[in-house]
N, C-alpha and C. Protein backbone atom coordinates (compact mmCIF):
# COMPACT_ATOMS: atom_id res chain seq x y z
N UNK A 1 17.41 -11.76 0.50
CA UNK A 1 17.02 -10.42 0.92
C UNK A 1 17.11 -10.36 2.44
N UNK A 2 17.87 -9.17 2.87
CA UNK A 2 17.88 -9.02 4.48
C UNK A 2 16.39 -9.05 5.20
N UNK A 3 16.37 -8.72 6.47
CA UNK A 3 15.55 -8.52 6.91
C UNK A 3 15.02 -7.11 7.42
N UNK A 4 16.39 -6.40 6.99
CA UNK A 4 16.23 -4.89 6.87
C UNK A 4 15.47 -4.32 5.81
N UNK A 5 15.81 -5.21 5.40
CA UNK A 5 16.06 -5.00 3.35
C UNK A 5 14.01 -5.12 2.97
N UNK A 6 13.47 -6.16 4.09
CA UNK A 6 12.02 -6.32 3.94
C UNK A 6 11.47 -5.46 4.89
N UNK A 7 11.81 -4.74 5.45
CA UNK A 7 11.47 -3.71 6.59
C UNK A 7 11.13 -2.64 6.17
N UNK A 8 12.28 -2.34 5.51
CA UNK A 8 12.50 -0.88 4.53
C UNK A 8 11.54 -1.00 3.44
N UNK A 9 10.94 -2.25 2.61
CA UNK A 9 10.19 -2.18 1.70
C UNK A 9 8.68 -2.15 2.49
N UNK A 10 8.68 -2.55 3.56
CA UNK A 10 7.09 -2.55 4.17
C UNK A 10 6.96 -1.24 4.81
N UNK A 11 8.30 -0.42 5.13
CA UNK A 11 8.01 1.04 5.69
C UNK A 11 7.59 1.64 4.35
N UNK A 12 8.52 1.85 2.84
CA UNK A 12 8.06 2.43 1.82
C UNK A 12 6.20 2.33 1.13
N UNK A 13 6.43 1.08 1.33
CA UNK A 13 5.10 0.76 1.07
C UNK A 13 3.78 1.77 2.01
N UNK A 14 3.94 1.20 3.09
CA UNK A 14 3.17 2.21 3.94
C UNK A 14 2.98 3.71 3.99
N UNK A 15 4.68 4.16 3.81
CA UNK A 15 4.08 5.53 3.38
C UNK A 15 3.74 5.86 2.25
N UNK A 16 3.83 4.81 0.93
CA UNK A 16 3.78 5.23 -0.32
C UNK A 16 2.06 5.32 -0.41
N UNK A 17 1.42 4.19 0.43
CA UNK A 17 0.07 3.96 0.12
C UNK A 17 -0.64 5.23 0.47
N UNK A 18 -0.21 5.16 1.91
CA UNK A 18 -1.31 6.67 2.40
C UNK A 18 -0.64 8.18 1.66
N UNK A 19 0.17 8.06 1.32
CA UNK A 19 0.91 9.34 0.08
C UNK A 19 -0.26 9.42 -0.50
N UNK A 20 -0.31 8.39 -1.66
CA UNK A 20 -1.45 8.08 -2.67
C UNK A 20 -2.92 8.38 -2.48
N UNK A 21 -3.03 7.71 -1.14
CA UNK A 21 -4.17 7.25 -0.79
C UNK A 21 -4.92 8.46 -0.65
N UNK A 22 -4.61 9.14 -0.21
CA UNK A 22 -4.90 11.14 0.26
C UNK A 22 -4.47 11.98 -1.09
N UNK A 23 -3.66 11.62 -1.77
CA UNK A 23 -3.62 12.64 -3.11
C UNK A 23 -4.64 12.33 -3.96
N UNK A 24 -4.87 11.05 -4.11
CA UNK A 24 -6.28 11.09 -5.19
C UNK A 24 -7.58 11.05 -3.96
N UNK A 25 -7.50 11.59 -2.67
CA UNK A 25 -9.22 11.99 -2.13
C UNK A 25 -9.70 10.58 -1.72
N UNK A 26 -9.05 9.18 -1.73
CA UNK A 26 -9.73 8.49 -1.32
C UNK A 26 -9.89 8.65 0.27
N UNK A 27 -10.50 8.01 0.65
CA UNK A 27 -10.13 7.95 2.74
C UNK A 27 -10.33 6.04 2.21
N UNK A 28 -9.79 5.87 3.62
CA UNK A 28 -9.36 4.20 3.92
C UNK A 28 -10.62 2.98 3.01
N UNK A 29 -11.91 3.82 3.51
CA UNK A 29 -13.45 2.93 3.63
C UNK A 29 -13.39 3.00 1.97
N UNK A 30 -12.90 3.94 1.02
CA UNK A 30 -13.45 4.34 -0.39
C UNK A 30 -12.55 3.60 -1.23
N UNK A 31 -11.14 3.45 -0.78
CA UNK A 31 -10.53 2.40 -1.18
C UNK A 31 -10.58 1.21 -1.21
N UNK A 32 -10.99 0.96 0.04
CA UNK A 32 -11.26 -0.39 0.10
C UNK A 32 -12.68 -1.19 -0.72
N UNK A 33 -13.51 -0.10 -0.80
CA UNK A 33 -14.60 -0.65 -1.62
C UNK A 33 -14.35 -0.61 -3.31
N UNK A 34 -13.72 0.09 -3.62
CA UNK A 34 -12.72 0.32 -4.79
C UNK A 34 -11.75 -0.81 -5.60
N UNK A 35 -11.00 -1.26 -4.16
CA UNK A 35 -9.68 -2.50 -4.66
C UNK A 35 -10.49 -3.54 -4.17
N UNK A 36 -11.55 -3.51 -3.40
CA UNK A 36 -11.87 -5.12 -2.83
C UNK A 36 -10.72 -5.29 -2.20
N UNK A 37 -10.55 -4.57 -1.48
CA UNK A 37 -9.35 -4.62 -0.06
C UNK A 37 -9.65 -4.69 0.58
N UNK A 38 -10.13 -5.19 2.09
CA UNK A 38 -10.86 -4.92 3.43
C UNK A 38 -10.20 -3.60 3.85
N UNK A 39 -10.98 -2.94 4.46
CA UNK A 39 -10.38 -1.87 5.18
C UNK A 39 -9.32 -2.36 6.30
N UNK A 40 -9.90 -3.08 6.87
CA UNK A 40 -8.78 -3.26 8.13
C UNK A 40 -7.63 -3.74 7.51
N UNK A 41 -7.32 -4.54 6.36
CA UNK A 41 -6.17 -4.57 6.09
C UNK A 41 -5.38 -3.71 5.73
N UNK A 42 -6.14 -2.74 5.05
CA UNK A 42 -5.59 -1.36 4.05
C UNK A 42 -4.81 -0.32 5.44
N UNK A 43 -5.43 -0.74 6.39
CA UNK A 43 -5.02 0.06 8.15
C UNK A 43 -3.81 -0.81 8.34
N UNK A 44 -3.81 -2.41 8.55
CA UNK A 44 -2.63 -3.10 8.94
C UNK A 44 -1.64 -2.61 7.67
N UNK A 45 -1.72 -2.70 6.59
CA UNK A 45 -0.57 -1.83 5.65
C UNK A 45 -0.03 -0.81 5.74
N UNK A 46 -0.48 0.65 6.52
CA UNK A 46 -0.17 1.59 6.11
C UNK A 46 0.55 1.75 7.62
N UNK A 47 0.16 0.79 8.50
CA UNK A 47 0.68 0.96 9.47
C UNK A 47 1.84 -0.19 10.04
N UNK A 48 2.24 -0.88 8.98
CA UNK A 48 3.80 -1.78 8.99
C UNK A 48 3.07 -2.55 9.45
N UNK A 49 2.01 -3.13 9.57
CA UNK A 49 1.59 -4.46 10.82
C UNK A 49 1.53 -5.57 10.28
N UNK A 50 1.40 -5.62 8.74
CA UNK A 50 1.28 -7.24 7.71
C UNK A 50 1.78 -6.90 6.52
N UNK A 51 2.09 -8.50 5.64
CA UNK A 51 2.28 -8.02 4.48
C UNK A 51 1.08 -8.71 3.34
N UNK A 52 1.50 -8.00 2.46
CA UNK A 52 0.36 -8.13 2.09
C UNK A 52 0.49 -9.08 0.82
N UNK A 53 -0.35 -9.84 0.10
CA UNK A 53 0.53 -10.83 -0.79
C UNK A 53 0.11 -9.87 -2.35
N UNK A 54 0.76 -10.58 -3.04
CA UNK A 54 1.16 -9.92 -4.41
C UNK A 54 -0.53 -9.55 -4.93
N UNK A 55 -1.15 -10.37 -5.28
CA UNK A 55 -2.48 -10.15 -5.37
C UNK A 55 -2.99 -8.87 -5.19
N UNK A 56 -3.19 -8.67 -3.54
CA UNK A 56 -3.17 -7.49 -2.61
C UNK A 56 -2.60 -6.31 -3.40
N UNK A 57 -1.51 -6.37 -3.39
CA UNK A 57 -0.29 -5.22 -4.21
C UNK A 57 -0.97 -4.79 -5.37
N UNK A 58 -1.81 -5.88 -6.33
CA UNK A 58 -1.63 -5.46 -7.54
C UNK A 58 -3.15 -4.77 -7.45
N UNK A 59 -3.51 -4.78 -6.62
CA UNK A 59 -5.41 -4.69 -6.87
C UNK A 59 -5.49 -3.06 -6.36
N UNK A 60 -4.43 -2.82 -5.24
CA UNK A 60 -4.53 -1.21 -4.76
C UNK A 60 -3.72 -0.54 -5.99
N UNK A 61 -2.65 -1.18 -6.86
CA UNK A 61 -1.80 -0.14 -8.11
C UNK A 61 -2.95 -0.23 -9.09
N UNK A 62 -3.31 -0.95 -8.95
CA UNK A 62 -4.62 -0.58 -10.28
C UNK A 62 -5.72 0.47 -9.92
N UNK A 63 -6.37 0.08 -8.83
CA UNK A 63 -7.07 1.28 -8.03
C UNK A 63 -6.44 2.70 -8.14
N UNK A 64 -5.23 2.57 -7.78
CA UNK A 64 -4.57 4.46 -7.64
C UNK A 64 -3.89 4.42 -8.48
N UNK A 65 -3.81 3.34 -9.81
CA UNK A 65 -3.33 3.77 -11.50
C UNK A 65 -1.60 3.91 -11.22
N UNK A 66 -1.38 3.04 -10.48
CA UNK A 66 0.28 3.00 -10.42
C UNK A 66 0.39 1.55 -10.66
N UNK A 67 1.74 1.81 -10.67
CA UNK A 67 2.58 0.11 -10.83
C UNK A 67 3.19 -0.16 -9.23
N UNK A 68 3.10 -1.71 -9.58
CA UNK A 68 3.37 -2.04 -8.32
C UNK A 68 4.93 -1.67 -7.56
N UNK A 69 5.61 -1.58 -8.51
CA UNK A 69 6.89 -0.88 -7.76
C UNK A 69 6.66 0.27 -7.58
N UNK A 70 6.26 1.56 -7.63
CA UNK A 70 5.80 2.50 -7.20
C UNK A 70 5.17 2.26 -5.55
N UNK A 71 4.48 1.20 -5.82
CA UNK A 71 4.14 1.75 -3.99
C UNK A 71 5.04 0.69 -3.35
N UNK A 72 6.22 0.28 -3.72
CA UNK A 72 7.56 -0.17 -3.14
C UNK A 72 8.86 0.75 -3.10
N UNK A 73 8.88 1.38 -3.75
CA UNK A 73 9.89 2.53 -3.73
C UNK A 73 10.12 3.68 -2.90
N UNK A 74 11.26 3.88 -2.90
CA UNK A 74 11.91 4.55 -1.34
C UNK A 74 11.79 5.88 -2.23
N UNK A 75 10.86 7.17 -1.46
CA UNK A 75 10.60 8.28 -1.81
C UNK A 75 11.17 9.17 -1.36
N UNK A 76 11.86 10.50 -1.09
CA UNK A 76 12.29 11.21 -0.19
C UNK A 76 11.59 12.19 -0.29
């Protein structure tokens, strides 16, 4: 996999989360108490700054009732 190729999936991701994250009413703090996510990480995600490991991934698609390729997928 390029390194574009992981760029483009950590930009999708980011916007896919806060997409989500605001259509079902959560804010950052409600999620995170929700997925057992720290907030500050749920901030370094949405804002390209880390990645996050699979674990991570699967605990916020269960929280906002998606699959984990969903908040990997390129939206337009």
């Amino acid at each position: 996999m390029s390194q574009q190729t992981v760029e483009q999936l950590r930009a999708n991701l980011a916007a896919n989360l806060k997409t989500l994250r605001a259509a079902r009413g959560y804010a950052q703090d409600a999620l995170a108490l929700d997925s057992g996510v720290h907030r500050t990480m749920l901030s370094k995600i949405e804002r390209c700054l880390t990645n996050p490991s699979l674990a991570t991934l699967v605990r916020l698609a269960n929280t906002l009732d998606v699959a984990v390729s969903e908040l990997l997928q390129h939206r337009q």
